[in-house]
Protein backbone atom coordinates (compact mmCIF):
# COMPACT_ATOMS: atom_id res chain seq x y z
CA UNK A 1 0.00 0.00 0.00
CA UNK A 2 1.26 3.46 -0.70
CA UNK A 3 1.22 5.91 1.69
CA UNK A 4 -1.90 7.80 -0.05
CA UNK A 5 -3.56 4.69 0.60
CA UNK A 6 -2.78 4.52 4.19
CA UNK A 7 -4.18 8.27 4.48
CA UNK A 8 -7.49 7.08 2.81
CA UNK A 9 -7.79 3.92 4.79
CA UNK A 10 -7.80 6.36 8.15
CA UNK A 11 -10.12 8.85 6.75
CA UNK A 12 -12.37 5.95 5.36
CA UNK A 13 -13.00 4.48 8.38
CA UNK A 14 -13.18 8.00 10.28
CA UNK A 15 -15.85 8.86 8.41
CA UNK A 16 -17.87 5.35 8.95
CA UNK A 17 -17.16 5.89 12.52
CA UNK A 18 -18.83 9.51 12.20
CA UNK A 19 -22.00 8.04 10.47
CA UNK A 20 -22.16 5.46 13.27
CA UNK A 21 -22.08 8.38 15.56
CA UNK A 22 -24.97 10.19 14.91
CA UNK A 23 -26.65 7.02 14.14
CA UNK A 24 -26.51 5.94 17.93
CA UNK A 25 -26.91 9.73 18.64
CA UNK A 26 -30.10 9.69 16.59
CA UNK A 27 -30.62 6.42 19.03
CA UNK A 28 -30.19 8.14 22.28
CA UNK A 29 -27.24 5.99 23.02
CA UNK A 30 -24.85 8.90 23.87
CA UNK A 31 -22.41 7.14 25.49
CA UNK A 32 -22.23 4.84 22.17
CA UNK A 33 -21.82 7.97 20.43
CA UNK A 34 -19.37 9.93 22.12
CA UNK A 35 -17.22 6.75 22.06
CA UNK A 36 -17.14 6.83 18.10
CA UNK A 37 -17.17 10.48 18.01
CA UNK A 38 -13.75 10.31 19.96
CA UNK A 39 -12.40 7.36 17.47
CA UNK A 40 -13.38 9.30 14.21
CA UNK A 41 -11.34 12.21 15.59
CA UNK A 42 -7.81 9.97 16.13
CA UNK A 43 -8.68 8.55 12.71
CA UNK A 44 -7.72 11.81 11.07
CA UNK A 45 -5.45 12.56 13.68
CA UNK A 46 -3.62 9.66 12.56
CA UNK A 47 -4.14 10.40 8.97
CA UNK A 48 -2.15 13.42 9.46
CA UNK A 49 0.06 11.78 11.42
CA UNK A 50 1.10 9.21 8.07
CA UNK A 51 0.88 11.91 6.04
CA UNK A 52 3.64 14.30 7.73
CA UNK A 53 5.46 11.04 8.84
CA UNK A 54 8.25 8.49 7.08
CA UNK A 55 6.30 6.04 8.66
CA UNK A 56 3.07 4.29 7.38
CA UNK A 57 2.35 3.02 11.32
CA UNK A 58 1.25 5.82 13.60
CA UNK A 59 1.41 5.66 17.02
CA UNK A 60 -0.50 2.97 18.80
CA UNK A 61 -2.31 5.61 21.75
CA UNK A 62 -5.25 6.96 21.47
CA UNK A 63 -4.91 10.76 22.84
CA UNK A 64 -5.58 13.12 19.80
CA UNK A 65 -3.49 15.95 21.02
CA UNK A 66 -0.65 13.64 21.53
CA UNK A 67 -0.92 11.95 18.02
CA UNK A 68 -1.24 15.77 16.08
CA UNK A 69 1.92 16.85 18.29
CA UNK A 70 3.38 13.97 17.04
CA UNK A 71 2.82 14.81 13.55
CA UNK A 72 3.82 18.45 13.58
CA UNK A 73 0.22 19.81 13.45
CA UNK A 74 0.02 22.96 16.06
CA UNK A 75 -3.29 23.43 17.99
CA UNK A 76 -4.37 26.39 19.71
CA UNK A 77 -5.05 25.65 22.98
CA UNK A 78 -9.11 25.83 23.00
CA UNK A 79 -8.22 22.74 20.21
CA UNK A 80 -6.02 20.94 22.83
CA UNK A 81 -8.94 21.10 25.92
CA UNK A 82 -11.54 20.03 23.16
CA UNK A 83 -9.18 17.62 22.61
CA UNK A 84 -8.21 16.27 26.07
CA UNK A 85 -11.88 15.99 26.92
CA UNK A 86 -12.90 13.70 23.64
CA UNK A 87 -10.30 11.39 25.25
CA UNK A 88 -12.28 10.76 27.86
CA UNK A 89 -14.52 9.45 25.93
CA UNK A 90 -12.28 7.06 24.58
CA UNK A 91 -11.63 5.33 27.87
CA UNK A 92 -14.81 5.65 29.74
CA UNK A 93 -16.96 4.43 26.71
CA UNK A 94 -15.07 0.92 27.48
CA UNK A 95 -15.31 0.36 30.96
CA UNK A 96 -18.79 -0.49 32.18
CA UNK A 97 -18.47 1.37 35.70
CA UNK A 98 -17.39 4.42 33.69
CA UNK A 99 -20.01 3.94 30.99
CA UNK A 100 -22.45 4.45 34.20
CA UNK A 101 -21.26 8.10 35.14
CA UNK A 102 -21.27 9.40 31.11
CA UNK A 103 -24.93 7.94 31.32
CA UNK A 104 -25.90 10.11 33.64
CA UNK A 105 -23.75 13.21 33.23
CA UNK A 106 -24.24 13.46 29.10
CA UNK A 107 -27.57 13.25 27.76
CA UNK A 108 -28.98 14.30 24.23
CA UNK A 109 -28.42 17.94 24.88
CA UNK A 110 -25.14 18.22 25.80
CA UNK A 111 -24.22 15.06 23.80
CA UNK A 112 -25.32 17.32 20.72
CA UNK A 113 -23.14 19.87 21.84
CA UNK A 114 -20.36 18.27 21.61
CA UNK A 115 -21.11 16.08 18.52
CA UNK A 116 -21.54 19.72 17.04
CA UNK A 117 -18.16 20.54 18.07
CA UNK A 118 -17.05 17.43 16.71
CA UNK A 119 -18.04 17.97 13.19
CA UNK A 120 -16.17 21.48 13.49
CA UNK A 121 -12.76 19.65 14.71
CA UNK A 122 -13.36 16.89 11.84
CA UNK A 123 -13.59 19.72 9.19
CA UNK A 124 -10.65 21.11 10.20
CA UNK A 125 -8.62 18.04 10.45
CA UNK A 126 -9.97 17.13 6.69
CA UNK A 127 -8.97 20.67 5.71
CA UNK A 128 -5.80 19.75 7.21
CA UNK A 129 -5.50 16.68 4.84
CA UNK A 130 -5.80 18.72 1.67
């Protein structure tokens, strides 16, 4: 595979992962979606991360501001909170005791919110990609 088709492969499945999202969103599973939200955003974190990179293999972690550090991309620092928070996500949407506290603390409406500021974050990692 060339390294184009490394790129593509992340933002392929990003953007499954993003239709998945507001699927379960459109479900009321928020947890679900947050979870997904948080994966389609390291997708293209990682894309960027083969694309400025030697390397085909990006890093095997799953914090976004760590993998767009990684590949040279600067974030303001409203990008990196956004960011630090959507790993949470990541690692409470696994663990059933954590899975329990996002139930209660996100529902629809401030799920939405930050699904919204999602799609902003994906845009600008796409625009990145160009």
């Amino acid at each position: 595979m060339t390294k184009q088709d490394y790129i593509k492969h992340w933002i392929n499945t990003a953007e499954k992962d993003w239709e998945v999202a507001r699927f379960l969103f459109e479900g009321n599973k928020c947890t679900y979606a947050l979870f997904l939200a948080h994966l389609t955003l390291e997708k293209l974190a990682k894309a960027l991360w083969v694309k400025n990179s030697v390397s085909n293999d990006p890093p095997k972690i799953h914090n976004i501001a760590s993998i767009l550090k990684q590949a040279n991309i600067d974030i303001s620092e409203e990008q990196r909170i956004f960011f630090l928070q959507m790993n949470d996500f990541h690692l409470e949407g696994r663990y059933p005791d954590y899975r329990d506290i996002l139930y209660k603390n996100y529902d629809k409406p401030k799920t939405e919110k930050i699904l919204d500021n999602v799609l902003i974050h994906k845009q600008w990692l796409l625009n990145k990609l160009q």
